[in-house]
Protein backbone atom coordinates (compact mmCIF):
# COMPACT_ATOMS: atom_id res chain seq x y z
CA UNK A 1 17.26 -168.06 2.08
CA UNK A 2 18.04 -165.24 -0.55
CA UNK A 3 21.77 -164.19 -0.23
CA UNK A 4 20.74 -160.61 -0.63
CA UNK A 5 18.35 -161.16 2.07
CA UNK A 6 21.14 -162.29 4.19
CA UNK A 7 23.79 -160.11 3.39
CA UNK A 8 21.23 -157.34 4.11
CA UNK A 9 20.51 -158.43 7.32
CA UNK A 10 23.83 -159.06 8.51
CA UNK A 11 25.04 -155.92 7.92
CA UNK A 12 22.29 -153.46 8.69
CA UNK A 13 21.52 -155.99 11.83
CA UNK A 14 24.94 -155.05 12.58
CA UNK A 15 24.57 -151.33 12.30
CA UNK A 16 21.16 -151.36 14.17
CA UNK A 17 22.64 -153.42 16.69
CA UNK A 18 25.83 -150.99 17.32
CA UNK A 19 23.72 -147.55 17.23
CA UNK A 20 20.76 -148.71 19.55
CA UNK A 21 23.70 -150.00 21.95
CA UNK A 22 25.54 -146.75 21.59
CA UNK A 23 21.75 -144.93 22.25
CA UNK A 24 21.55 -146.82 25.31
CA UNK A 25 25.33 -145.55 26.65
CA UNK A 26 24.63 -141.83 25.60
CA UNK A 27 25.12 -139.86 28.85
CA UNK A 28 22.00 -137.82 29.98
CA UNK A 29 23.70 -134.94 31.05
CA UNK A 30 26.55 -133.95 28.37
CA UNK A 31 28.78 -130.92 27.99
CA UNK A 32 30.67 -129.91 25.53
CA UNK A 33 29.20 -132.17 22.55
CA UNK A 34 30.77 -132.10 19.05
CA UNK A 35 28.55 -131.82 15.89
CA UNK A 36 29.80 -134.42 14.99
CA UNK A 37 28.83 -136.41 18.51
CA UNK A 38 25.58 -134.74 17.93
CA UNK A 39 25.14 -136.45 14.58
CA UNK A 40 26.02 -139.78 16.25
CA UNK A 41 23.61 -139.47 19.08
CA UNK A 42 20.92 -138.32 17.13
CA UNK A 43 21.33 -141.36 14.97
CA UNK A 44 21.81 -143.43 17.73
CA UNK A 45 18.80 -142.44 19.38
CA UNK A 46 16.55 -142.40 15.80
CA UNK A 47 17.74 -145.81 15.03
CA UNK A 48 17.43 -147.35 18.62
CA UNK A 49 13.55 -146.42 18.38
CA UNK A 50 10.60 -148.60 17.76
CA UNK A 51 9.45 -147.24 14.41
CA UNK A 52 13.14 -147.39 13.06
CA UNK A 53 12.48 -151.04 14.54
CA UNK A 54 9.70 -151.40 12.65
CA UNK A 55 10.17 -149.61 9.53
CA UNK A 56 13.28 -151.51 8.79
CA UNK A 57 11.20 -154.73 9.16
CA UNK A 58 8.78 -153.05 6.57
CA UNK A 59 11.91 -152.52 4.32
CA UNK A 60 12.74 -156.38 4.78
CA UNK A 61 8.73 -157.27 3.77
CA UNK A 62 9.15 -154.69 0.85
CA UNK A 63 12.55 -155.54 -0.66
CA UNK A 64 12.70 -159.72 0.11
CA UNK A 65 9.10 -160.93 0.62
CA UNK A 66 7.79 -162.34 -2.48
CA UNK A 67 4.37 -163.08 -0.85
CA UNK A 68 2.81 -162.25 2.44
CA UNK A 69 3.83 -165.33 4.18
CA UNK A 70 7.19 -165.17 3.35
CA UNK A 71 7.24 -161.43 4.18
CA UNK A 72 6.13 -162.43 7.53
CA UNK A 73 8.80 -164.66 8.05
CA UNK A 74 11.60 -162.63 7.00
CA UNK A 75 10.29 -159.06 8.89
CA UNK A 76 10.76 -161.82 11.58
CA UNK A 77 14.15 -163.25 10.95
CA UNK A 78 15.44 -159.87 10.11
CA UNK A 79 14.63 -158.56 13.63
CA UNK A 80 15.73 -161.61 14.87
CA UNK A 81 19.39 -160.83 13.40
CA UNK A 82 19.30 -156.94 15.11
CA UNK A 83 18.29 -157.88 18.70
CA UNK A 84 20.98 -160.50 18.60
CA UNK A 85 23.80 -158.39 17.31
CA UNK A 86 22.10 -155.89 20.10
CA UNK A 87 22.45 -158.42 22.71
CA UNK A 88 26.04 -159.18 21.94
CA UNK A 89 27.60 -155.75 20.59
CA UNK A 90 25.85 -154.68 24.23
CA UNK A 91 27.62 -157.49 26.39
CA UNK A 92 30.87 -156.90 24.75
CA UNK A 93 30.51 -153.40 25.31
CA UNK A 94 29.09 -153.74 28.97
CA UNK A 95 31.90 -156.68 30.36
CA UNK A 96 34.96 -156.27 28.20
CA UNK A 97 34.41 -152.20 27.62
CA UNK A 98 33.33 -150.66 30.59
CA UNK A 99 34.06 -153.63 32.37
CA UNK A 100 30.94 -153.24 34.26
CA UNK A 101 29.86 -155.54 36.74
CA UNK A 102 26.05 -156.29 37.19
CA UNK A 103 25.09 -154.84 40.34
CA UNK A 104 22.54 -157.53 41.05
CA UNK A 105 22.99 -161.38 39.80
CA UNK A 106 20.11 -162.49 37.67
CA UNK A 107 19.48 -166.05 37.39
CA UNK A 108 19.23 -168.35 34.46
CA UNK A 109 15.21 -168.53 35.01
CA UNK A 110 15.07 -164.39 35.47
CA UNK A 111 17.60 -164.15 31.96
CA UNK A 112 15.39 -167.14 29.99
CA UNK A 113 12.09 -164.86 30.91
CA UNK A 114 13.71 -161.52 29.60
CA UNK A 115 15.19 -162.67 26.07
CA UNK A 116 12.33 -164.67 25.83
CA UNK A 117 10.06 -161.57 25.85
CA UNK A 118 12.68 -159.57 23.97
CA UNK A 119 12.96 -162.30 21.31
CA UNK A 120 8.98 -162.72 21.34
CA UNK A 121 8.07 -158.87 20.88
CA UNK A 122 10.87 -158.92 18.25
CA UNK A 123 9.13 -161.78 16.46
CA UNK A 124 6.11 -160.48 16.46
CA UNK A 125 6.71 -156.69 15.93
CA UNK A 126 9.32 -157.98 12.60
CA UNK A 127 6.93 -159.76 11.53
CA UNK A 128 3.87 -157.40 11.18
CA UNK A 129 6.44 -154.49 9.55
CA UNK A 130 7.26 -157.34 7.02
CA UNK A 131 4.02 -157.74 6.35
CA UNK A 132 2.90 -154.31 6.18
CA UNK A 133 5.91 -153.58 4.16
CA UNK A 134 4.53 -156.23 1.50
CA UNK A 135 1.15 -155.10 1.80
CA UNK A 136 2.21 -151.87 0.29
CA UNK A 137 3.20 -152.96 -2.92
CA UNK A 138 -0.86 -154.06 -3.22
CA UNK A 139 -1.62 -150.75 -2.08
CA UNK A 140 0.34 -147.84 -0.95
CA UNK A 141 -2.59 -146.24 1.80
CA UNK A 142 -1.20 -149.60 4.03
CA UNK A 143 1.45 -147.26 5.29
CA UNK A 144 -1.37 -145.27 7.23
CA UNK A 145 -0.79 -147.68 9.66
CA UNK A 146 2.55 -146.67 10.39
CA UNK A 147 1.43 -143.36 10.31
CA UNK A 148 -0.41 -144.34 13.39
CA UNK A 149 2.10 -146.27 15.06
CA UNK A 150 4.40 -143.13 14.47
CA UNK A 151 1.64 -140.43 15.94
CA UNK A 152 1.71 -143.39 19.18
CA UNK A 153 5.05 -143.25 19.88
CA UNK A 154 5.45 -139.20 19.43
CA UNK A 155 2.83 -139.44 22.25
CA UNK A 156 4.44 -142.05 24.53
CA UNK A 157 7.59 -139.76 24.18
CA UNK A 158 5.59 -137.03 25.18
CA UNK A 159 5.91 -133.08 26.42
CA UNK A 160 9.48 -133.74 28.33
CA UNK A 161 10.67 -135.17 24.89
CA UNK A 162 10.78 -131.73 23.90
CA UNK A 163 13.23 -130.41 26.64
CA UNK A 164 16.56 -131.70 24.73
CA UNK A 165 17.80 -131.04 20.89
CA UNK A 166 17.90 -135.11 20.45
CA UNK A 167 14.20 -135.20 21.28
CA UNK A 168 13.41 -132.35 19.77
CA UNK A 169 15.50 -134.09 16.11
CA UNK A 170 13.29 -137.25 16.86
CA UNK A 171 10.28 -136.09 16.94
CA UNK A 172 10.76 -133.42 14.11
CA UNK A 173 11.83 -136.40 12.25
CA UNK A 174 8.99 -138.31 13.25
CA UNK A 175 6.59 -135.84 11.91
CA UNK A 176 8.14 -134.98 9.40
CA UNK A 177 8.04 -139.03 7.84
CA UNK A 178 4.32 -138.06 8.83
CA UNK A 179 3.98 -135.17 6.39
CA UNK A 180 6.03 -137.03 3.90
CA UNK A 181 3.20 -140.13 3.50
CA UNK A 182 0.40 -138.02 3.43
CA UNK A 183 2.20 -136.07 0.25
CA UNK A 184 3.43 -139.52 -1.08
CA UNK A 185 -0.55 -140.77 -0.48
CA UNK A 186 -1.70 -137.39 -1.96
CA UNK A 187 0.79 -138.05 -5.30
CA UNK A 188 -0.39 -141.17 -5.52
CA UNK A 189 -4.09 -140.54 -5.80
CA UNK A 190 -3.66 -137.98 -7.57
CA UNK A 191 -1.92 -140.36 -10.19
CA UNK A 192 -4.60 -142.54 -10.05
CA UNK A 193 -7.32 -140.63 -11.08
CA UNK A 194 -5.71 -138.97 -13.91
């Protein structure tokens, strides 16, 4: 393993961990909010979401991966990293915290099924942002595919996403990573006909 590669993880694991923890404690109905709780709850919110997921595995593929396979692997490990720190940033905050008690015991089998599936979707989904992310150093009209993925999930959010500022800063930003690839695409082949 690269130490850059692990550094990077570590710490922006950390950070993804923290914010999509802190996205999952936002209240629904708040009064009163700060800018500057705005700012954090936006973040919180744009970080906790499956692009960000995604796109940061594509960063991992991008930056670390020196050929597909090993782009693969570390999208993987990367994500790996964040839904750990998730998991544990999220029990510390849940038990010690809020001091929350689950309302309903889960047993081992019930916990083994749900990481397993968490850790299995978080294989898989790291893995195909790393590779994507290295496929667009061959060629940069790879990231239509996350133009797609990103024009999915502004229609699983749907209508109702609309309704609040935070969805409304989401999906704005969504669109507006949209717009930004098609002029990055449109650059770029304009560059390469010249």
């Amino acid at each position: 393993m690269k130490k850059p590669f692990i550094l990077f993880s570590m710490a922006v694991g950390f950070v993804v961990g923290l914010f999509s923890v802190i996205s999952d404690h936002i209240p629904y109905m708040v009064q009163d909010v700060t800018k500057f709780e705005m700012i954090i709850f936006y973040l919180a919110v744009m970080i906790n979401s499956l692009p960000f997921w995604f796109m940061m595995a594509m960063f991992v593929g991008y930056w670390f991966g020196r050929e597909l396979k090993e782009a693969l692997l570390l999208g993987g490990l990367y994500t790996v990293v964040a839904i750990t720190f998730y998991f544990v940033i999220g029990a510390y905050y849940n038990h010690v915290i809020v001091q929350e008690v689950p309302p309903v015991s889960v047993s081992w089998v019930g916990q083994i099924k749900t990481y397993a599936i968490w850790y299995g979707a978080s294989i898989v989904g790291g893995s195909l942002g790393g590779g994507l992310g290295h496929l667009i150093k061959w060629s940069p009209y790879a990231l239509l595919l996350l133009v797609v993925g990103l024009i999915l999930q502004l229609n699983v959010n749907g209508a109702s996403s609309w309704g609040n500022v935070i969805g409304i800063a989401q999906n704005v930003s969504f669109c507006i990573i949209v717009v930004s690839i098609f002029i990055y695409l449109g650059v770029m082949n304009k560059r390469g006909s010249q």
